[in-house]
PDB file of N, CA and C in Angstrom:
ATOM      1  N   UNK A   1     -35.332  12.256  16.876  1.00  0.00           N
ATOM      2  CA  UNK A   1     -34.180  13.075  17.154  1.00  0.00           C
ATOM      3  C   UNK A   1     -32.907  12.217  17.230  1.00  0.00           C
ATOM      4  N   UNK A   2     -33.230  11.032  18.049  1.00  0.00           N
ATOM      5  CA  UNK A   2     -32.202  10.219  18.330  1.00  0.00           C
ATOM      6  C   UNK A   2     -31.183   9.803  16.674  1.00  0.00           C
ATOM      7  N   UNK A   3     -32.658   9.355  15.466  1.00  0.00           N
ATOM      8  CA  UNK A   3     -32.042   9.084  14.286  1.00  0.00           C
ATOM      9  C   UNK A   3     -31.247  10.138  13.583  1.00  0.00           C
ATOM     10  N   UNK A   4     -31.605  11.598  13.761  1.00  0.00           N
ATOM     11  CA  UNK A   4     -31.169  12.189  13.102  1.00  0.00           C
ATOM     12  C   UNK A   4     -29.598  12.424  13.689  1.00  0.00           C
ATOM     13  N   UNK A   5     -29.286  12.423  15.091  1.00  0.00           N
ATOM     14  CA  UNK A   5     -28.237  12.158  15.628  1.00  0.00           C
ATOM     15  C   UNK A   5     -27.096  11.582  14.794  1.00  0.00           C
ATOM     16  N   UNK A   6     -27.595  10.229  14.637  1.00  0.00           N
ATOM     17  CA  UNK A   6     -27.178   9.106  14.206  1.00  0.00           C
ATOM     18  C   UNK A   6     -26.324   9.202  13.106  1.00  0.00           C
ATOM     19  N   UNK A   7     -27.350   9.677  12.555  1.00  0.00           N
ATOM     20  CA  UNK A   7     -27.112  10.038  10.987  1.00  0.00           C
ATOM     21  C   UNK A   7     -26.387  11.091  10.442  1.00  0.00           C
ATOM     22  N   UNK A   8     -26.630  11.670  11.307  1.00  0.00           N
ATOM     23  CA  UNK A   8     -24.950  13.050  11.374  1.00  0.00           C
ATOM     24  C   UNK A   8     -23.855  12.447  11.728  1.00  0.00           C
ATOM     25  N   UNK A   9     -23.645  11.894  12.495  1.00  0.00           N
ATOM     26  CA  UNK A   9     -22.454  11.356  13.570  1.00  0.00           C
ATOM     27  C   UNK A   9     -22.052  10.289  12.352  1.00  0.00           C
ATOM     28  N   UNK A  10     -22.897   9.407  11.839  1.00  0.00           N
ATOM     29  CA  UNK A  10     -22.386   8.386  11.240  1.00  0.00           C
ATOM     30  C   UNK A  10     -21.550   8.986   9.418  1.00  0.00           C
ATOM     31  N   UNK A  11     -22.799  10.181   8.931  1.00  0.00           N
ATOM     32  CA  UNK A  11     -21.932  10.916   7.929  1.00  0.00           C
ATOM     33  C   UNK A  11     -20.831  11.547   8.184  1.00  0.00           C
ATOM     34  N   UNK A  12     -20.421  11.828   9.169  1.00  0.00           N
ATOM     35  CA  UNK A  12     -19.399  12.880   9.612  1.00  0.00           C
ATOM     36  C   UNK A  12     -18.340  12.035   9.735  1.00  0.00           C
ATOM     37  N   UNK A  13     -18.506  10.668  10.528  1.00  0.00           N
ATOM     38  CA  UNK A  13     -17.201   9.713   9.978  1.00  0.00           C
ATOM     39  C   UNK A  13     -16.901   9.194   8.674  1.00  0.00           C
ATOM     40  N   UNK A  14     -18.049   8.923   7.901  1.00  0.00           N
ATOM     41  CA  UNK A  14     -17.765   8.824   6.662  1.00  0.00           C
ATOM     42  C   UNK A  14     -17.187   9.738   5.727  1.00  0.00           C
ATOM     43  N   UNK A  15     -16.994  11.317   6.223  1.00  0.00           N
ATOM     44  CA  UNK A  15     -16.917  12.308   5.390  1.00  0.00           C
ATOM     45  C   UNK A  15     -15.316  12.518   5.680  1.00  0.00           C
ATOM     46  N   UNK A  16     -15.425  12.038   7.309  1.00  0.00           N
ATOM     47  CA  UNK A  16     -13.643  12.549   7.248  1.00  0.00           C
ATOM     48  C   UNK A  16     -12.585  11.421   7.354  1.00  0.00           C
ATOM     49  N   UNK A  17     -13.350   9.989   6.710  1.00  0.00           N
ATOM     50  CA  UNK A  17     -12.279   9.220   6.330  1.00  0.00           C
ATOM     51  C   UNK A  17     -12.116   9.052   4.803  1.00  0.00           C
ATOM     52  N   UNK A  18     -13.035   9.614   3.736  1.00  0.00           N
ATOM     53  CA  UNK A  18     -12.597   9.957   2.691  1.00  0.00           C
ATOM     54  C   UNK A  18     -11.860  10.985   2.289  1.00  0.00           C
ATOM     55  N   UNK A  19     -11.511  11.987   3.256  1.00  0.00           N
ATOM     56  CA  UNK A  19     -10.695  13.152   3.113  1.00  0.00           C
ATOM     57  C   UNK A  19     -11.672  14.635   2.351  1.00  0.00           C
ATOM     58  N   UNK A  20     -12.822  14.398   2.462  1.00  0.00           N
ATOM     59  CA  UNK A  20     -13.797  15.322   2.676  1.00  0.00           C
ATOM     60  C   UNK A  20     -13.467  16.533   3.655  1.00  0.00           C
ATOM     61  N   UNK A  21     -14.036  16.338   4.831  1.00  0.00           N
ATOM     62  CA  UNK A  21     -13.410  17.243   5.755  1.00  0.00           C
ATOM     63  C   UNK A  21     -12.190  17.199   6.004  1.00  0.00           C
ATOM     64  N   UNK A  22     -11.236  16.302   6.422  1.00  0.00           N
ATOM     65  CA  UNK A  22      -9.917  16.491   6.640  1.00  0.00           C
ATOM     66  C   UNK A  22      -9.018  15.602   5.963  1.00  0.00           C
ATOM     67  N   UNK A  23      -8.417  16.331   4.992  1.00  0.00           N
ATOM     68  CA  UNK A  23      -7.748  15.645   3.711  1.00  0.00           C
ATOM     69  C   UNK A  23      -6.794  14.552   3.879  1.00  0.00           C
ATOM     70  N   UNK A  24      -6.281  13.703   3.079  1.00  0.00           N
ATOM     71  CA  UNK A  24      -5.959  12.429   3.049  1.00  0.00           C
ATOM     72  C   UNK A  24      -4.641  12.374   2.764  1.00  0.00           C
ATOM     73  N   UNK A  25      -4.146  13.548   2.288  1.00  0.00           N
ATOM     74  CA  UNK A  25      -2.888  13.476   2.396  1.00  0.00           C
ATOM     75  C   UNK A  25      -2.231  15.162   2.951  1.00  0.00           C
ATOM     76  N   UNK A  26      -1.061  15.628   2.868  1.00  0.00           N
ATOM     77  CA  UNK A  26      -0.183  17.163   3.216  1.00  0.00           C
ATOM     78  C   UNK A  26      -0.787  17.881   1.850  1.00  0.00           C
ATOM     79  N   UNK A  27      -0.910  19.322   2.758  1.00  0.00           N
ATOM     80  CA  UNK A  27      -0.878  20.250   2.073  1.00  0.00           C
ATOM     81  C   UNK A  27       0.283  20.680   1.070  1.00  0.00           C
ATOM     82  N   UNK A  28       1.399  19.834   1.583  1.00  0.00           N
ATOM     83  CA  UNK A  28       2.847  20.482   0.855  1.00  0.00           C
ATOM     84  C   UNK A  28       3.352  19.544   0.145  1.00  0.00           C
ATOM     85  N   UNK A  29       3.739  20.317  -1.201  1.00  0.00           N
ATOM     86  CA  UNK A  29       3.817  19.460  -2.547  1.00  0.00           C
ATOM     87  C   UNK A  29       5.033  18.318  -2.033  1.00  0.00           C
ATOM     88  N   UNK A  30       5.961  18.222  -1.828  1.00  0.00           N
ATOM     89  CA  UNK A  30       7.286  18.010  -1.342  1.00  0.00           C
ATOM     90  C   UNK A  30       6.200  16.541  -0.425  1.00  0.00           C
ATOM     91  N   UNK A  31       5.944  16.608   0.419  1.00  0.00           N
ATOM     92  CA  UNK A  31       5.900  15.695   1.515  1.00  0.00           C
ATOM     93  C   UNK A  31       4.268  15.323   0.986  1.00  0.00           C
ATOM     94  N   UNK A  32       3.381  15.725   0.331  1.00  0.00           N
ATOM     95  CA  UNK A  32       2.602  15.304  -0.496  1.00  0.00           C
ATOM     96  C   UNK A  32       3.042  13.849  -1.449  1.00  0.00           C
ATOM     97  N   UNK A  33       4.261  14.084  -1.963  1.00  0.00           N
ATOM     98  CA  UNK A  33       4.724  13.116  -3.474  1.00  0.00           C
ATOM     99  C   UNK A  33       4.780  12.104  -2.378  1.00  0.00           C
ATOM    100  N   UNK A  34       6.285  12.349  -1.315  1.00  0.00           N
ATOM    101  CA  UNK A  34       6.502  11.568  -0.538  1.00  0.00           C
ATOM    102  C   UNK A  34       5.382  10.407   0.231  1.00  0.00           C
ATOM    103  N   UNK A  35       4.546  10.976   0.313  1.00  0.00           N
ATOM    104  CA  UNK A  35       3.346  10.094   0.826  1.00  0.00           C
ATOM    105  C   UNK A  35       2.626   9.280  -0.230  1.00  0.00           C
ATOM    106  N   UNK A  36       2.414   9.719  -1.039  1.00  0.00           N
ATOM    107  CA  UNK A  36       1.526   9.186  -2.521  1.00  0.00           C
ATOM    108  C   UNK A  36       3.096   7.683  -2.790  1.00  0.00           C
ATOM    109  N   UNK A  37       4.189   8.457  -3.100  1.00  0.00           N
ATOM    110  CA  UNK A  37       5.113   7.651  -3.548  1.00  0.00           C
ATOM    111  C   UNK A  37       4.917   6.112  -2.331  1.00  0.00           C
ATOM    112  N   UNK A  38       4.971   6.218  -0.856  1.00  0.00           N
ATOM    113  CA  UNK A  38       5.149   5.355   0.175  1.00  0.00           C
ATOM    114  C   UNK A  38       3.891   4.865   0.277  1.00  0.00           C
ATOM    115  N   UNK A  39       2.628   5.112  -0.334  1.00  0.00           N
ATOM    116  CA  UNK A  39       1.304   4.331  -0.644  1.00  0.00           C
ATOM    117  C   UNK A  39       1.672   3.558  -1.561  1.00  0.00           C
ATOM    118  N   UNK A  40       1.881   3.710  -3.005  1.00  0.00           N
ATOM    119  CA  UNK A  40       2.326   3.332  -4.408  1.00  0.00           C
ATOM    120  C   UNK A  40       3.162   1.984  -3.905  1.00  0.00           C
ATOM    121  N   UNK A  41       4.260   2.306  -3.179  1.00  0.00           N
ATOM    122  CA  UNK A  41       4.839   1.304  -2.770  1.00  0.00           C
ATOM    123  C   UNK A  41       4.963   0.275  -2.030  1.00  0.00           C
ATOM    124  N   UNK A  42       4.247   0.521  -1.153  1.00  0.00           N
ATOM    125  CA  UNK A  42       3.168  -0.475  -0.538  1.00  0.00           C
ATOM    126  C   UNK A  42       2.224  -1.859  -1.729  1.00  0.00           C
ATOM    127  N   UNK A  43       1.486  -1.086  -2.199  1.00  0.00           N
ATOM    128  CA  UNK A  43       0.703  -1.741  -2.876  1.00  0.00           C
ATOM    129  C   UNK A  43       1.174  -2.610  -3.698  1.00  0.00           C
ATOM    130  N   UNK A  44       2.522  -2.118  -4.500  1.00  0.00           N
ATOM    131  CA  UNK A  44       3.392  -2.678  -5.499  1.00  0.00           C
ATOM    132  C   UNK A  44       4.401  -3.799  -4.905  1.00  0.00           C
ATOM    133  N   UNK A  45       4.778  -3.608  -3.609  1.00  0.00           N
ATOM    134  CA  UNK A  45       5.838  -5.063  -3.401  1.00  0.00           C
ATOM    135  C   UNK A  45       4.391  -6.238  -2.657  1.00  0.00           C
ATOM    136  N   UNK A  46       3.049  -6.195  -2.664  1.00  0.00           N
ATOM    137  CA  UNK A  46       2.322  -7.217  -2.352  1.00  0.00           C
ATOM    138  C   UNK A  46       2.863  -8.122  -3.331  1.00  0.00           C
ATOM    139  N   UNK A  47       3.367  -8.260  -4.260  1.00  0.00           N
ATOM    140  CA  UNK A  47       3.530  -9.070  -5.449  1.00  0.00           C
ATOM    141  C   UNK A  47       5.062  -9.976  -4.972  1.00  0.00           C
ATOM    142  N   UNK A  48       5.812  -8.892  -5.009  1.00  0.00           N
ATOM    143  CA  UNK A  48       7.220  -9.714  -3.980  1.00  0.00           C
ATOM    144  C   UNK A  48       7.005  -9.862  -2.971  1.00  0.00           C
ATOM    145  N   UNK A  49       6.501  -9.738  -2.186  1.00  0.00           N
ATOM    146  CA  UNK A  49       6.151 -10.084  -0.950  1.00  0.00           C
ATOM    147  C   UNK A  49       5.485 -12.183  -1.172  1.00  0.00           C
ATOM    148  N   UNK A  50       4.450 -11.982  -2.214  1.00  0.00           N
ATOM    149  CA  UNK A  50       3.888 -13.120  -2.548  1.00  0.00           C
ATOM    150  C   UNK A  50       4.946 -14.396  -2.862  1.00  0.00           C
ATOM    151  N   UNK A  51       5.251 -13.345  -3.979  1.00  0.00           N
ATOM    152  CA  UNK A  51       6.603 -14.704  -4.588  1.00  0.00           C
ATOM    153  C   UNK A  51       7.388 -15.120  -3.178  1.00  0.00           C
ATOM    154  N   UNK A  52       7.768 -14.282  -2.366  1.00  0.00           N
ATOM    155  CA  UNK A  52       9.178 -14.567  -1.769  1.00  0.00           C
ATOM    156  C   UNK A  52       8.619 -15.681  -0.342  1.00  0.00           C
ATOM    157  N   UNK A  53       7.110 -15.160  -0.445  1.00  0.00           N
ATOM    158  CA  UNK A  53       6.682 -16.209   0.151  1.00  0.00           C
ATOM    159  C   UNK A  53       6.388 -17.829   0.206  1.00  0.00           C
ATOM    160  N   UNK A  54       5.831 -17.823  -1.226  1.00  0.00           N
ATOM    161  CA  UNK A  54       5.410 -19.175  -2.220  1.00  0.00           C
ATOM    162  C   UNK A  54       6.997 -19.911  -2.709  1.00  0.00           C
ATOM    163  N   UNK A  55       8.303 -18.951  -2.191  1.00  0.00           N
ATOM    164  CA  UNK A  55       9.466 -18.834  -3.147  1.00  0.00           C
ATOM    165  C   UNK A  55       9.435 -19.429  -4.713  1.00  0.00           C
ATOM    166  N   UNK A  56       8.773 -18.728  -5.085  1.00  0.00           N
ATOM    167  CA  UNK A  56       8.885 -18.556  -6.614  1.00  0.00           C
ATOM    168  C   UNK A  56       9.798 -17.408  -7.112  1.00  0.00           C
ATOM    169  N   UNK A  57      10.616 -16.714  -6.293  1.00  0.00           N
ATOM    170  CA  UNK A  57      11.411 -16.060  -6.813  1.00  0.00           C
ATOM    171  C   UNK A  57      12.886 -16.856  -6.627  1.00  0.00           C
ATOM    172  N   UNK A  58      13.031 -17.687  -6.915  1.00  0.00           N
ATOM    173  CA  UNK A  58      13.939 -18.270  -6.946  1.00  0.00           C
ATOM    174  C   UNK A  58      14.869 -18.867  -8.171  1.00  0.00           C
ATOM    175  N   UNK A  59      16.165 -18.970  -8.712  1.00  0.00           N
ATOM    176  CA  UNK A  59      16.640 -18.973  -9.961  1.00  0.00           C
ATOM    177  C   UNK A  59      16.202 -20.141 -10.261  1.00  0.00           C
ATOM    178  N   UNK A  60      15.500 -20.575 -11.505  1.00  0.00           N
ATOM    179  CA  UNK A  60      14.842 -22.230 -11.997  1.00  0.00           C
ATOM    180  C   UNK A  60      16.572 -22.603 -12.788  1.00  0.00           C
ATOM    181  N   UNK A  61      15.746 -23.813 -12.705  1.00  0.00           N
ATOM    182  CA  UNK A  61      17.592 -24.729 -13.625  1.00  0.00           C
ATOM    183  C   UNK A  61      17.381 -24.331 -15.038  1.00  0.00           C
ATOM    184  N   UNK A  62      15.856 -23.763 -15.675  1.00  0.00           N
ATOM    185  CA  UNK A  62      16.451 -23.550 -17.001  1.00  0.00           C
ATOM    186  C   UNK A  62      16.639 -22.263 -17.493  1.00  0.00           C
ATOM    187  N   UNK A  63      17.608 -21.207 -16.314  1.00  0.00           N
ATOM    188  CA  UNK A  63      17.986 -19.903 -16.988  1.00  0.00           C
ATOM    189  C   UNK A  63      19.251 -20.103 -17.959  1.00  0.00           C
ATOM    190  N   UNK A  64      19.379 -19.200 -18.930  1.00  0.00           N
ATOM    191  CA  UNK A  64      20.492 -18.992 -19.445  1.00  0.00           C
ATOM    192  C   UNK A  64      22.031 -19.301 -18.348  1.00  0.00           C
ATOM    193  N   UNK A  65      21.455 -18.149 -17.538  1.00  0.00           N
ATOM    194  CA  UNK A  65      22.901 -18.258 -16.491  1.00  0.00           C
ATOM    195  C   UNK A  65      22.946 -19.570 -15.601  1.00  0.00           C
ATOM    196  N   UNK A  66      24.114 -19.608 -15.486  1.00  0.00           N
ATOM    197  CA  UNK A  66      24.784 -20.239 -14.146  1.00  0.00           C
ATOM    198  C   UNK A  66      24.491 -19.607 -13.044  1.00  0.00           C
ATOM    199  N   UNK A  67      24.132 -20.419 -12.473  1.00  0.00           N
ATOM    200  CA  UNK A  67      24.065 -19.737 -10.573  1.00  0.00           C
ATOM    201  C   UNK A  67      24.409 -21.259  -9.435  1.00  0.00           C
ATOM    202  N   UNK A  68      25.598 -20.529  -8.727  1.00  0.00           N
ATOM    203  CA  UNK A  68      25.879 -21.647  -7.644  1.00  0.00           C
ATOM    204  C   UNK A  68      25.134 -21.201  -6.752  1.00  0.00           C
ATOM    205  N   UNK A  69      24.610 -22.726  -6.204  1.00  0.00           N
ATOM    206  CA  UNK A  69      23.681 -22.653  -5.417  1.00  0.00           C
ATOM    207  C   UNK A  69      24.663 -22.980  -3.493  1.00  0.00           C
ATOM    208  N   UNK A  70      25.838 -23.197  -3.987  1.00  0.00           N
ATOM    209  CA  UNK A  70      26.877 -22.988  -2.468  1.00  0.00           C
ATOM    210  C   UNK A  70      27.243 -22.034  -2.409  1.00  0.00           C
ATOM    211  N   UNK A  71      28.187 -22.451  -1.586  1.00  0.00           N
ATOM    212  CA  UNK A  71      29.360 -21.304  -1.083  1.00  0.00           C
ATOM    213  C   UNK A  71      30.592 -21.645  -1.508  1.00  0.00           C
ATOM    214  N   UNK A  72      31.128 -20.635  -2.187  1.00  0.00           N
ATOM    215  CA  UNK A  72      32.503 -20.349  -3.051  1.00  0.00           C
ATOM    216  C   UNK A  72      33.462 -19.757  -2.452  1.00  0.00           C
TER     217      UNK A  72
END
């Protein structure tokens, strides 16, 4: 009895953190995008986030442009 317990309790968290039983994002289209969009974006600045860490986003000496590296 105890396992079968278990085994409910343990599917039932598994069911409602995939959005099975209780969905993963709004019912409403509007604040739906909004959420999908603020996931999306998340995921996408890990990359600037990286560079700006490693600073590899930084201007190299062999761009086309000029860039002062003082104050003007």
């Amino acid at each position: 009895m105890r396992k079968l317990f278990l085994g409910l309790a343990f599917g039932m968290m598994i069911a409602a953190t995939s959005g099975c039983i209780l969905p993963a994002y709004s019912g409403d289209p509007t604040r739906r995008t909004q959420e999908l969009i603020y996931t999306s974006e998340n995921l996408r600045a890990i990359n600037d986030e990286w560079e700006r860490f490693w600073f590899l986003d930084q201007p190299t000496h062999c761009t086309p442009y000029r860039t002062h590296g003082g104050i003007i």
